[in-house]
C-alpha atoms as a PDB file:
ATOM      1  CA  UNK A   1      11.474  17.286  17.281  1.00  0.00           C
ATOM      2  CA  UNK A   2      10.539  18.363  20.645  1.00  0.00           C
ATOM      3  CA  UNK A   3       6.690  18.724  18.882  1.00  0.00           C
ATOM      4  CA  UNK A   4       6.282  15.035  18.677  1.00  0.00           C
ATOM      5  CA  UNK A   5       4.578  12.508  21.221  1.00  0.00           C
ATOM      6  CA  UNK A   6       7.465   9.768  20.774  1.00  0.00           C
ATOM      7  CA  UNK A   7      11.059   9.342  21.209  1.00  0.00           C
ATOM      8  CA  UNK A   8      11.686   6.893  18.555  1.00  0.00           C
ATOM      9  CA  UNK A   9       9.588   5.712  15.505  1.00  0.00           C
ATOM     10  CA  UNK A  10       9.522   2.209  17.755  1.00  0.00           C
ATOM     11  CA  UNK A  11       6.881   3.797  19.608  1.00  0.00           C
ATOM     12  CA  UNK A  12       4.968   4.319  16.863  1.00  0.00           C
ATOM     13  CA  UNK A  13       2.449   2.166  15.765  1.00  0.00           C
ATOM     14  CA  UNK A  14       1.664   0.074  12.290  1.00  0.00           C
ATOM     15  CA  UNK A  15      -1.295   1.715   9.688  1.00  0.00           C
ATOM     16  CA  UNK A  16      -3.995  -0.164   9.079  1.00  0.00           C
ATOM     17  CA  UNK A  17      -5.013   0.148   4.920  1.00  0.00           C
ATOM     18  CA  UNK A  18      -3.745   2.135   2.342  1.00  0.00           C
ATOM     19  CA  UNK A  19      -3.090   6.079   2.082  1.00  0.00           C
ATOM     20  CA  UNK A  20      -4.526   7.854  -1.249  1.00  0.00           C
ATOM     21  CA  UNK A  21      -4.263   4.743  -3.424  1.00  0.00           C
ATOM     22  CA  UNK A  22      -7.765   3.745  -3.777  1.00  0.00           C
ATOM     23  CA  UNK A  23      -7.648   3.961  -7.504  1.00  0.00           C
ATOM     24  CA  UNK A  24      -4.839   0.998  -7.002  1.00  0.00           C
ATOM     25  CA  UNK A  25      -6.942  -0.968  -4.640  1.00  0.00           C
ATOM     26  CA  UNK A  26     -10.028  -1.113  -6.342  1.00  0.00           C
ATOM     27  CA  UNK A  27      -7.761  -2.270  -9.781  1.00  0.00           C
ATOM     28  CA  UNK A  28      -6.523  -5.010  -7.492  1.00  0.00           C
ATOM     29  CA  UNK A  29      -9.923  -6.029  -5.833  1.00  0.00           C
ATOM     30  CA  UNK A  30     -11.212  -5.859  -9.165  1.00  0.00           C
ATOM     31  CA  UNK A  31      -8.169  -8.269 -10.596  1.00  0.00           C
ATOM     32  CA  UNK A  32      -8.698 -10.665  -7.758  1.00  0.00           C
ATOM     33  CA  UNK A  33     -12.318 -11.266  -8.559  1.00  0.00           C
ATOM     34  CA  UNK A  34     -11.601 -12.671 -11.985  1.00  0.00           C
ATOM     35  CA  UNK A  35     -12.464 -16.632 -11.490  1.00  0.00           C
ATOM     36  CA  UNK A  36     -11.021 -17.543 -14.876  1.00  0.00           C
ATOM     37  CA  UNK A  37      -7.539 -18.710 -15.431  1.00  0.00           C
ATOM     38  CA  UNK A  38      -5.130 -17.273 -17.591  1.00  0.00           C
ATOM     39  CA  UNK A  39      -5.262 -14.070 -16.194  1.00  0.00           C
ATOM     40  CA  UNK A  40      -2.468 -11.864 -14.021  1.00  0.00           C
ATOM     41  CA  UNK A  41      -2.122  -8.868 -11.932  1.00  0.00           C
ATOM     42  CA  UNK A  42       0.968  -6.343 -12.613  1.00  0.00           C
ATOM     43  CA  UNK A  43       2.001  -3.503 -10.503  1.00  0.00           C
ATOM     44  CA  UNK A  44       4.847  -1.301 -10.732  1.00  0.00           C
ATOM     45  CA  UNK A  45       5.952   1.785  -9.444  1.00  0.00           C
ATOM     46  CA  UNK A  46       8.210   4.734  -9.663  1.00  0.00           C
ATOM     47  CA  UNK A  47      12.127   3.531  -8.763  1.00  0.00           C
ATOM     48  CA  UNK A  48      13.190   4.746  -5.240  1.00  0.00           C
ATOM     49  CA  UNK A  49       9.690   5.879  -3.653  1.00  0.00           C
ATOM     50  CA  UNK A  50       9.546   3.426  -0.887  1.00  0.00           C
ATOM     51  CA  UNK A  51       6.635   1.355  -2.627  1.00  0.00           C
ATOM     52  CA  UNK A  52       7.350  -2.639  -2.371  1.00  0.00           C
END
C-alpha cells in the first residue's frame, strides 16, 4: 500500500463518465432520443458486480 498517493479512498476523487461501456451508453443515448411514447429503456446486469 505504501505505492499509493492516498491514505484513504476519501482522498480520492469522483470519475467523471463511464469506463469501457460505450456499447451501453450509446444504447441508452440512442433510447433517450425516441420522441414517441410507448416506449422503455431496460438495463440489467450480472448479480453482485457492483453495477446499480
Amino acid at each position: 500500500m505504501s505505492d499509493l498517493d492516498f491514505k484513504t479512498t476519501e482522498e480520492l476523487s469522483f470519475l467523471e463518465g463511464t469506463i469501457g461501456h460505450k456499447r451501453a451508453v450509446d444504447a441508452l443515448e440512442f433510447g433517450l432520443d425516441i420522441e414517441i411514447t410507448g416506449f422503455n429503456i431496460y438495463a440489467f446486469g450480472l448479480p453482485d458486480t457492483g453495477e446499480n
